[in-house]
PDB file of N, CA and C in Angstrom:
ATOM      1  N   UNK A   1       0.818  -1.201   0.000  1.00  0.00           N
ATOM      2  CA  UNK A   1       0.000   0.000   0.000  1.00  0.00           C
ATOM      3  C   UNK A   1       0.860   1.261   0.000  1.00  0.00           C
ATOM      4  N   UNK A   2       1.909   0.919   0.502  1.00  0.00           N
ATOM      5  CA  UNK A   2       3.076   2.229   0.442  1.00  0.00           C
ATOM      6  C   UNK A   2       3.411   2.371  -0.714  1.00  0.00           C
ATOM      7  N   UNK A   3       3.947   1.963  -1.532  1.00  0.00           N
ATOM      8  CA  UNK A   3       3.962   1.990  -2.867  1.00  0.00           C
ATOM      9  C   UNK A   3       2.888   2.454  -3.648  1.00  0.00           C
ATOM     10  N   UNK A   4       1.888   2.382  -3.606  1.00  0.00           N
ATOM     11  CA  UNK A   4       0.603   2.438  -4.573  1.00  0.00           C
ATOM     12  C   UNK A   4       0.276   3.985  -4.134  1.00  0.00           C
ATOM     13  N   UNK A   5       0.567   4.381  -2.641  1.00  0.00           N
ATOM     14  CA  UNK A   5      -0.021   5.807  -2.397  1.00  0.00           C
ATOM     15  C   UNK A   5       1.046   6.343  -2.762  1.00  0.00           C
ATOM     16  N   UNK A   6       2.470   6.265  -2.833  1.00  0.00           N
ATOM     17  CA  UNK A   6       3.704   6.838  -3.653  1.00  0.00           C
ATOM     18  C   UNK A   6       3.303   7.309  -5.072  1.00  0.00           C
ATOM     19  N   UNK A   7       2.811   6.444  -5.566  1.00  0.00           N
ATOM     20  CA  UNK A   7       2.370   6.792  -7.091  1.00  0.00           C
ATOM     21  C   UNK A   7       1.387   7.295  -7.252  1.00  0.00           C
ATOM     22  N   UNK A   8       0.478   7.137  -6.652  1.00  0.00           N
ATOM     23  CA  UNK A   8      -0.420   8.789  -6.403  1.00  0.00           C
ATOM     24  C   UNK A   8       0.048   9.700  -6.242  1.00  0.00           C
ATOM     25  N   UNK A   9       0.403   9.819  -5.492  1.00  0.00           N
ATOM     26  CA  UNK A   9       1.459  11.222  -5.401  1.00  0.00           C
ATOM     27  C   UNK A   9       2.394  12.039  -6.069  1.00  0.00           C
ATOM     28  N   UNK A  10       2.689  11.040  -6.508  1.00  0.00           N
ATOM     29  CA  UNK A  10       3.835  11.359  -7.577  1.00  0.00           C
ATOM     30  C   UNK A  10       3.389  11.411  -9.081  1.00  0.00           C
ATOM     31  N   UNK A  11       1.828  10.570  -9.810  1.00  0.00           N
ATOM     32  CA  UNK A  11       2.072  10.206 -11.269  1.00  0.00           C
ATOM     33  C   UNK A  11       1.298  11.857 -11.405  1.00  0.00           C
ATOM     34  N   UNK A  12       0.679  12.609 -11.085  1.00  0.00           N
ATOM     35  CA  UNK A  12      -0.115  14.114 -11.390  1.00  0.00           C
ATOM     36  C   UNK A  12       1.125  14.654 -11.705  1.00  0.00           C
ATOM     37  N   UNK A  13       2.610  14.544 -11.110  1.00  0.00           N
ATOM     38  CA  UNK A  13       3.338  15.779 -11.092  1.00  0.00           C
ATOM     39  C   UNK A  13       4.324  15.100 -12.813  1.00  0.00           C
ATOM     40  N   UNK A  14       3.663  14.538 -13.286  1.00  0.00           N
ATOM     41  CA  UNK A  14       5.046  13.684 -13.599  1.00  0.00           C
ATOM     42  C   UNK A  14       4.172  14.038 -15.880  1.00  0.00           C
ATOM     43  N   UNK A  15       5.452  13.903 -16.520  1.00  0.00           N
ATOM     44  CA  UNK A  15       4.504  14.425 -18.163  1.00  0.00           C
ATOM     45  C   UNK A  15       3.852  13.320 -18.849  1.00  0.00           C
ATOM     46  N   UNK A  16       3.319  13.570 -19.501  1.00  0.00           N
ATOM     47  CA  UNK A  16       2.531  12.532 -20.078  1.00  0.00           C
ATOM     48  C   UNK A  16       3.449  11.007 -20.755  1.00  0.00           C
ATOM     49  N   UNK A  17       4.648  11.470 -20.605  1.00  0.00           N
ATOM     50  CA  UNK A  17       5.970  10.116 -21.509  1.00  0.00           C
ATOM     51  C   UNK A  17       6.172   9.913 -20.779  1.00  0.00           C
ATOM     52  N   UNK A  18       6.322  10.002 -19.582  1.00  0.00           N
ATOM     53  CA  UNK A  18       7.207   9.362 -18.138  1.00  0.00           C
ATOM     54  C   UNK A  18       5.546   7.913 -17.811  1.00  0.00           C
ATOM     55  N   UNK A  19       6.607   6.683 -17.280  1.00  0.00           N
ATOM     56  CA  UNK A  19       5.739   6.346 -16.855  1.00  0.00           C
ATOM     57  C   UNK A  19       6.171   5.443 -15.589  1.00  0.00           C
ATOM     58  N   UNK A  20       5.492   4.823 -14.962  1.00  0.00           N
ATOM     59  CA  UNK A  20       5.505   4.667 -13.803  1.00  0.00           C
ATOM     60  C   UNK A  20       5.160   2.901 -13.656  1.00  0.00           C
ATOM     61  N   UNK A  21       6.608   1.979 -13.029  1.00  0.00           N
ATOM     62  CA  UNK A  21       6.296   0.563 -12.546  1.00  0.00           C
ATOM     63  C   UNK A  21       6.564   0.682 -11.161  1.00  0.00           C
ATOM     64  N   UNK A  22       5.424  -0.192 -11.090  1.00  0.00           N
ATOM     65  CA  UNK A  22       5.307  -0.227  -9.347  1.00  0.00           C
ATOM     66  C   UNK A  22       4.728  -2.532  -9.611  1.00  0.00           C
ATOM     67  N   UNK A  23       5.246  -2.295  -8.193  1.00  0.00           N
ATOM     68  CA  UNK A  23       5.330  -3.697  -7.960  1.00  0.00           C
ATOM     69  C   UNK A  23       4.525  -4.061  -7.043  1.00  0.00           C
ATOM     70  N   UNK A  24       3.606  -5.023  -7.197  1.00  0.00           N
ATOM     71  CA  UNK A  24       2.377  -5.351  -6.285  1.00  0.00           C
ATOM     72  C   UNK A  24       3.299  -7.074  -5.393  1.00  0.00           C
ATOM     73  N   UNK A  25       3.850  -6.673  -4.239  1.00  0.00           N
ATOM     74  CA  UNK A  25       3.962  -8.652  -4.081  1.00  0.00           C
ATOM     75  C   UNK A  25       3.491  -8.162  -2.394  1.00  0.00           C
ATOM     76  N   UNK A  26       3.667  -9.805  -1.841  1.00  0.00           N
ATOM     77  CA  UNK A  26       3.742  -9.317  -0.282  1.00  0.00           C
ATOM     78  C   UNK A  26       1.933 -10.106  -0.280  1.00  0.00           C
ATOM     79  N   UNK A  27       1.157  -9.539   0.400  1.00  0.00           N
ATOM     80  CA  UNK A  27      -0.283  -9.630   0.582  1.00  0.00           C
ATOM     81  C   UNK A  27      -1.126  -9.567  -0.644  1.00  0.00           C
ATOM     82  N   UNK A  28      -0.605 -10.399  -1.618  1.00  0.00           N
ATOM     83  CA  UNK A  28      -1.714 -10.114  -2.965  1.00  0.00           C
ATOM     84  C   UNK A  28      -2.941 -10.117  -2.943  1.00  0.00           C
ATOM     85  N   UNK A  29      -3.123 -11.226  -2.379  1.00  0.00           N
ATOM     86  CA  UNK A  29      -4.624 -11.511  -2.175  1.00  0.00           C
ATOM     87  C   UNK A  29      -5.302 -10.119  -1.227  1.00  0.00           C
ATOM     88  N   UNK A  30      -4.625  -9.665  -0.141  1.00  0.00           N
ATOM     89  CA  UNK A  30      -5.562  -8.806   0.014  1.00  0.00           C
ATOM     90  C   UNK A  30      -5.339  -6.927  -0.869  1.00  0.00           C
ATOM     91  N   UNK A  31      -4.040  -7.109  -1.075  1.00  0.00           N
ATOM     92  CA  UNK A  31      -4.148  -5.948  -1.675  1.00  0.00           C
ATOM     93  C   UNK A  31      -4.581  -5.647  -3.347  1.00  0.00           C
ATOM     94  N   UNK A  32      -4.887  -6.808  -3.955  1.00  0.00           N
ATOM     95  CA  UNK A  32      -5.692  -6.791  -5.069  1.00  0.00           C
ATOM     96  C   UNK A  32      -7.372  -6.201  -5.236  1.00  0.00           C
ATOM     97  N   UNK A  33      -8.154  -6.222  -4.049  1.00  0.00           N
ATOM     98  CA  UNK A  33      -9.484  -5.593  -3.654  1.00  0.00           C
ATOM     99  C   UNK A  33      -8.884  -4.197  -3.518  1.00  0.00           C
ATOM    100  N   UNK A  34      -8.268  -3.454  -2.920  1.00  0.00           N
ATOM    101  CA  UNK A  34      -7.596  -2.230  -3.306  1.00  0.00           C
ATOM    102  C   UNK A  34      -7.409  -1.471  -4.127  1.00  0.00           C
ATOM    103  N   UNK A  35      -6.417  -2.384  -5.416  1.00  0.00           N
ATOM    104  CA  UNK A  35      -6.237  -1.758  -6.466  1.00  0.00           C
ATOM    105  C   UNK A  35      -7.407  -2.066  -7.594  1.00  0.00           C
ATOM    106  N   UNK A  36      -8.417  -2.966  -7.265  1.00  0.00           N
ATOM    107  CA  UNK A  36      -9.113  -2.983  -8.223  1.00  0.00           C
ATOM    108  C   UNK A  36     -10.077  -1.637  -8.181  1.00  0.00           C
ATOM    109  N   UNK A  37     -10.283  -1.371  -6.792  1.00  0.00           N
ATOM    110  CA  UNK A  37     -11.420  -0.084  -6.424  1.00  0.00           C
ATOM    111  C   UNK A  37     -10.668   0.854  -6.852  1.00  0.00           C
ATOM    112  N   UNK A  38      -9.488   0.960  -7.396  1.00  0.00           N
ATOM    113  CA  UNK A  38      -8.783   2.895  -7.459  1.00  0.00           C
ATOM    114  C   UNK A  38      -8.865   2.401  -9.187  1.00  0.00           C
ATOM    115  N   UNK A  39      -8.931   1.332  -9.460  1.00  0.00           N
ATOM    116  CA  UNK A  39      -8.869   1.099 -11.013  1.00  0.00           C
ATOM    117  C   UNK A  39     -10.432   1.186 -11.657  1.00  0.00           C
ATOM    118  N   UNK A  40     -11.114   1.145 -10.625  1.00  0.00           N
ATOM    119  CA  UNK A  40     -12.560   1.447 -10.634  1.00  0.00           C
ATOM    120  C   UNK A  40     -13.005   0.241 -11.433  1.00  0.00           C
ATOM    121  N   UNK A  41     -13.271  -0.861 -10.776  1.00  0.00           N
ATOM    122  CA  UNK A  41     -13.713  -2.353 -11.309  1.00  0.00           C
ATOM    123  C   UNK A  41     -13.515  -3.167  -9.518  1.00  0.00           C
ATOM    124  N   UNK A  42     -14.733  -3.955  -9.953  1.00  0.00           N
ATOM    125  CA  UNK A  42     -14.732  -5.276  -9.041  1.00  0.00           C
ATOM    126  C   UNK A  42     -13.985  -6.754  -9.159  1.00  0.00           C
ATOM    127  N   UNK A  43     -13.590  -7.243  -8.323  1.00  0.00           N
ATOM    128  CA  UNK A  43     -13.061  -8.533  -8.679  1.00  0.00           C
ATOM    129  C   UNK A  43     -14.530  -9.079  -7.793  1.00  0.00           C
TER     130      UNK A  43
END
């Protein structure tokens, strides 16, 4: 989740060619319900 609010933060300031990998491991299972709601979709 530290990661994911990093890139919030950071992808507004950043130009439209820059882009941004971020790495999901650790608690997948629960942090996948997370990113599906900011991606705006249900699992």
């Amino acid at each position: 989740s530290h990661a994911l609010a990093e890139v919030i933060k950071r992808a507004p300031k950043m130009r439209k060619d820059q882009i941004i990998v971020m790495n999901l491991c650790g608690r997948g299972d629960k942090d996948v319900f997370t990113v599906s709601k900011h991606l705006g979709f249900e699992l």
